[in-house]
C-alpha atoms as a PDB file:
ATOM      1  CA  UNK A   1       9.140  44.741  -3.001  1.00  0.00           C
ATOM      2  CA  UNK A   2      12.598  45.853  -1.876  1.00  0.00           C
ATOM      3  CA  UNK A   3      13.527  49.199  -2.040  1.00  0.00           C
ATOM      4  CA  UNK A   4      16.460  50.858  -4.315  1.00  0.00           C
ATOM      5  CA  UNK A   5      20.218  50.437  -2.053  1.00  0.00           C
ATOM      6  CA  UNK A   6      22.821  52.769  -2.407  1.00  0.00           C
ATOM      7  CA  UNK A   7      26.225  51.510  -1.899  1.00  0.00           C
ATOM      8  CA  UNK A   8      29.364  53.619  -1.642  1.00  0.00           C
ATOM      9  CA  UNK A   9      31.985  53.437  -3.510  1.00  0.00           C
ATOM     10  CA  UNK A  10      35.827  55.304  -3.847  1.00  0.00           C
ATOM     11  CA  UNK A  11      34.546  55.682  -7.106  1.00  0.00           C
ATOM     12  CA  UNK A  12      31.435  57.603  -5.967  1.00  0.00           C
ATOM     13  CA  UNK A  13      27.435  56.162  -5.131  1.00  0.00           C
ATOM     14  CA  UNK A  14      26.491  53.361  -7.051  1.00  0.00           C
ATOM     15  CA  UNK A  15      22.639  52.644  -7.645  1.00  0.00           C
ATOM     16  CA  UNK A  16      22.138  49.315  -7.082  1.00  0.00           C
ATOM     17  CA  UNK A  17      18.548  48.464  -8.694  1.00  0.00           C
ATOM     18  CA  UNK A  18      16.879  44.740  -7.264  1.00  0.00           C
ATOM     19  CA  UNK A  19      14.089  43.658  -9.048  1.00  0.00           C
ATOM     20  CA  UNK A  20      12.683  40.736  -7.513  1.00  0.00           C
ATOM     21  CA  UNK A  21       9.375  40.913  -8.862  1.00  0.00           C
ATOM     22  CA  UNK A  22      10.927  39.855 -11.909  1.00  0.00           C
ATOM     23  CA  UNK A  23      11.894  36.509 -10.617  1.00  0.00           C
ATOM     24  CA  UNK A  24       8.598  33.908 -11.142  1.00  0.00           C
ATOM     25  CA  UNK A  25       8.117  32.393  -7.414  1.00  0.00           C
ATOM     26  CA  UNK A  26       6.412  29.780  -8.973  1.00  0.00           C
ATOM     27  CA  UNK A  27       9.738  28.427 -10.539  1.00  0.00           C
ATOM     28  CA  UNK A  28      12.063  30.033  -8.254  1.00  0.00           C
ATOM     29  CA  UNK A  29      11.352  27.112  -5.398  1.00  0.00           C
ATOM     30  CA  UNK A  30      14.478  24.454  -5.457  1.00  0.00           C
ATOM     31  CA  UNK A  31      12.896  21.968  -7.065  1.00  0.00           C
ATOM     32  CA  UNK A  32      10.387  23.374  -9.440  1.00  0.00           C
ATOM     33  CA  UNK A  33      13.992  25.347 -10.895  1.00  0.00           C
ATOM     34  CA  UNK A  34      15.922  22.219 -10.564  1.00  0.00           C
ATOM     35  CA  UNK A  35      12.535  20.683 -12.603  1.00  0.00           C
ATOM     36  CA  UNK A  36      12.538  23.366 -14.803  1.00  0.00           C
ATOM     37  CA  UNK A  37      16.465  23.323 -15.144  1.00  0.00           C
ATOM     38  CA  UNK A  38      16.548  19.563 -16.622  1.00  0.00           C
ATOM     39  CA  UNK A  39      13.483  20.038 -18.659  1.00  0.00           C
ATOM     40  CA  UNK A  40      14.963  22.831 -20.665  1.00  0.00           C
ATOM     41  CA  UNK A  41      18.083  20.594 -21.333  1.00  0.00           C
ATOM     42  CA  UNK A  42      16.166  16.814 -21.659  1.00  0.00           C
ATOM     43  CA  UNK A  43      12.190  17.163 -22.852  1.00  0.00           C
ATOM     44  CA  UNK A  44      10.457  15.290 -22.398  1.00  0.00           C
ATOM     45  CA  UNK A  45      11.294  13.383 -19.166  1.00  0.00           C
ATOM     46  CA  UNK A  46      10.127  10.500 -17.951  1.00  0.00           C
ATOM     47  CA  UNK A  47       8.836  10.510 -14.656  1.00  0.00           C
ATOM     48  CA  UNK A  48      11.398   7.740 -12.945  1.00  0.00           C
ATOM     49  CA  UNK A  49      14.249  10.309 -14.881  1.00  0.00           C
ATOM     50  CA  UNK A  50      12.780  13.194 -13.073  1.00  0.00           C
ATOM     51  CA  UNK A  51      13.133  11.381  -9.569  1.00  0.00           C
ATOM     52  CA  UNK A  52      16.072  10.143 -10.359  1.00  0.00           C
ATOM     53  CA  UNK A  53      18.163  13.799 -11.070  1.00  0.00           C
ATOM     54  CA  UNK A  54      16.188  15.662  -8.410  1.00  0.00           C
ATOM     55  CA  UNK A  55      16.410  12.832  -5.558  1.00  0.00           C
ATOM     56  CA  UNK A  56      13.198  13.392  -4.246  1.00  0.00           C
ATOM     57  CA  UNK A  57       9.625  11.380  -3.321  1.00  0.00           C
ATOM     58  CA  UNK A  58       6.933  10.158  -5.925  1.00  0.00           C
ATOM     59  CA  UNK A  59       4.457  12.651  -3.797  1.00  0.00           C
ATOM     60  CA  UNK A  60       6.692  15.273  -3.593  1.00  0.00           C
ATOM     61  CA  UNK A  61       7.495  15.382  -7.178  1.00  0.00           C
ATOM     62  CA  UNK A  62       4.164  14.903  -8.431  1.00  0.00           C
ATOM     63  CA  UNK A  63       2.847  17.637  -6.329  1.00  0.00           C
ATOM     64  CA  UNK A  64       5.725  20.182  -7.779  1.00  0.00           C
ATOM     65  CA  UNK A  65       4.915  18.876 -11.289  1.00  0.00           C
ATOM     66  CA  UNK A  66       0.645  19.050 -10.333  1.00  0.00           C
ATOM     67  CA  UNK A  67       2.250  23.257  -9.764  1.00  0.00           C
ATOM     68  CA  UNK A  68       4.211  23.634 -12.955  1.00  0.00           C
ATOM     69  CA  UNK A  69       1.545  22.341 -15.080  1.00  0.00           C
ATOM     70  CA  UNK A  70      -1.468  25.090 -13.350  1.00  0.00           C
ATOM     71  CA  UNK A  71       1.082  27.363 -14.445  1.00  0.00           C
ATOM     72  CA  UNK A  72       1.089  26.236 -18.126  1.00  0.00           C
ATOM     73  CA  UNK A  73       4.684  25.315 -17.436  1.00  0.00           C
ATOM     74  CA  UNK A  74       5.053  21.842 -17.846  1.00  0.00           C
ATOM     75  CA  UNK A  75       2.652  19.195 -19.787  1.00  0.00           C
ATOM     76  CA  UNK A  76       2.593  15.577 -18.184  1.00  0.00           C
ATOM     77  CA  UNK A  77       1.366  12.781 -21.140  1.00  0.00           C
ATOM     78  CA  UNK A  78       0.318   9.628 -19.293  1.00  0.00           C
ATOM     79  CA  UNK A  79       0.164   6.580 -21.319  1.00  0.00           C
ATOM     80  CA  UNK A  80       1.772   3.093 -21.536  1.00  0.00           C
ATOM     81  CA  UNK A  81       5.084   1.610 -22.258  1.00  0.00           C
ATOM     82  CA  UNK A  82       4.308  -2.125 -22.789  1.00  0.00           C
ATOM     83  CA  UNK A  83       1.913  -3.108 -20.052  1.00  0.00           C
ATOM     84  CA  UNK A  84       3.583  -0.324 -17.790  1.00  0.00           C
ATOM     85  CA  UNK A  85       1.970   3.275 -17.071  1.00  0.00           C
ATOM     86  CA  UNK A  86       4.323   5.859 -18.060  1.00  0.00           C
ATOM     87  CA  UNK A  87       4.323   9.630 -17.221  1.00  0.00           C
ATOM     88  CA  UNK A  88       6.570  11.722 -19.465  1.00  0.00           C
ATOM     89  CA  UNK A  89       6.725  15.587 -18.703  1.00  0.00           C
ATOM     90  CA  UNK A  90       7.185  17.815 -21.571  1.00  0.00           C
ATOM     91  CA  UNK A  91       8.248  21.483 -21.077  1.00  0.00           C
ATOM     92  CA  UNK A  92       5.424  23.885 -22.839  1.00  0.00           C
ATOM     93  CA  UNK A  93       6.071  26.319 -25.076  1.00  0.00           C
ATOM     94  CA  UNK A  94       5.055  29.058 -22.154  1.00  0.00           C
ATOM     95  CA  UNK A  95       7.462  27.170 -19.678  1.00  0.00           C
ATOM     96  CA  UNK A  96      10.367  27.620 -22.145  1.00  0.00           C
ATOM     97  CA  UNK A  97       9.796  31.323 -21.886  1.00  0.00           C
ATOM     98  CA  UNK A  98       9.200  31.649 -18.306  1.00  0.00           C
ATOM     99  CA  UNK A  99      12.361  29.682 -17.817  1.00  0.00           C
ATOM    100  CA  UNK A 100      14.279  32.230 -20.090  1.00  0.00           C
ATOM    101  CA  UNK A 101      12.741  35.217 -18.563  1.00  0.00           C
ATOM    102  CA  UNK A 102      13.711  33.643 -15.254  1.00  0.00           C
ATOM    103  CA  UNK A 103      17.237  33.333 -16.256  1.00  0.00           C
ATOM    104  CA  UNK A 104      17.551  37.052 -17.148  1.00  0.00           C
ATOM    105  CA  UNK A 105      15.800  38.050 -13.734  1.00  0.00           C
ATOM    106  CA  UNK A 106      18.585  36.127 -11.965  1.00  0.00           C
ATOM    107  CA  UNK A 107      21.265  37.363 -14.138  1.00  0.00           C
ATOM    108  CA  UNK A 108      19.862  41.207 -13.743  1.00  0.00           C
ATOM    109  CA  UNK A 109      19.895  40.372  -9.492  1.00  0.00           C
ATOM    110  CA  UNK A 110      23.055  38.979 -10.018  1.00  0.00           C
ATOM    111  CA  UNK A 111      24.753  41.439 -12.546  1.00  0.00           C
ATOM    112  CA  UNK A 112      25.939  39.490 -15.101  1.00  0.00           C
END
């Protein structure tokens, strides 16, 4: 995508390697990582939590969660809590690892 800098340094040239192909677009957008983020940390999540911590809309949300889950990201369980629908939001399995693999990408870009 980008090409290979070179920076120079007293020191002498420094490769500097970006590989942003590595970092998953379909998390990478501010509130699918924010999404993503909490998941990792609180799963499931209801769906009131989720709008809560990321201060957005019911349709914005739902349409960021509708693109996590075609990913295989996310799982969303509707049911009932009393007489109440309920949406809880699990993080998959395959959404764990994307989110890891994410973290390294950004870490690598980042070099840490």
């Amino acid at each position: 995508m980008f090409p290979e800098k070179k920076m120079s340094s007293d020191a002498g040239d420094t490769e500097i390697g970006l590989d942003l192909d590595a970092v998953n677009d379909i998390i990478h957008g501010r509130l699918r990582m924010g999404i993503m983020a909490y998941l990792s940390a609180v799963n499931p999540a209801s769906f009131p939590e989720l709008l809560e911590k990321t201060g957005t809309s019911n349709g914005n949300l739902s349409t960021h969660l509708t693109k996590l889950e075609n990913a295989g990201f996310v799982r969303q369980e509707k049911g009932f809590k009393g007489k109440r629908p309920q949406t809880l939001v699990h993080l998959t399995k395959h959404g764990r690892q994307a989110w890891i693999n994410y973290l390294e990408a950004m870490k690598n870009i980042l070099g840490t």
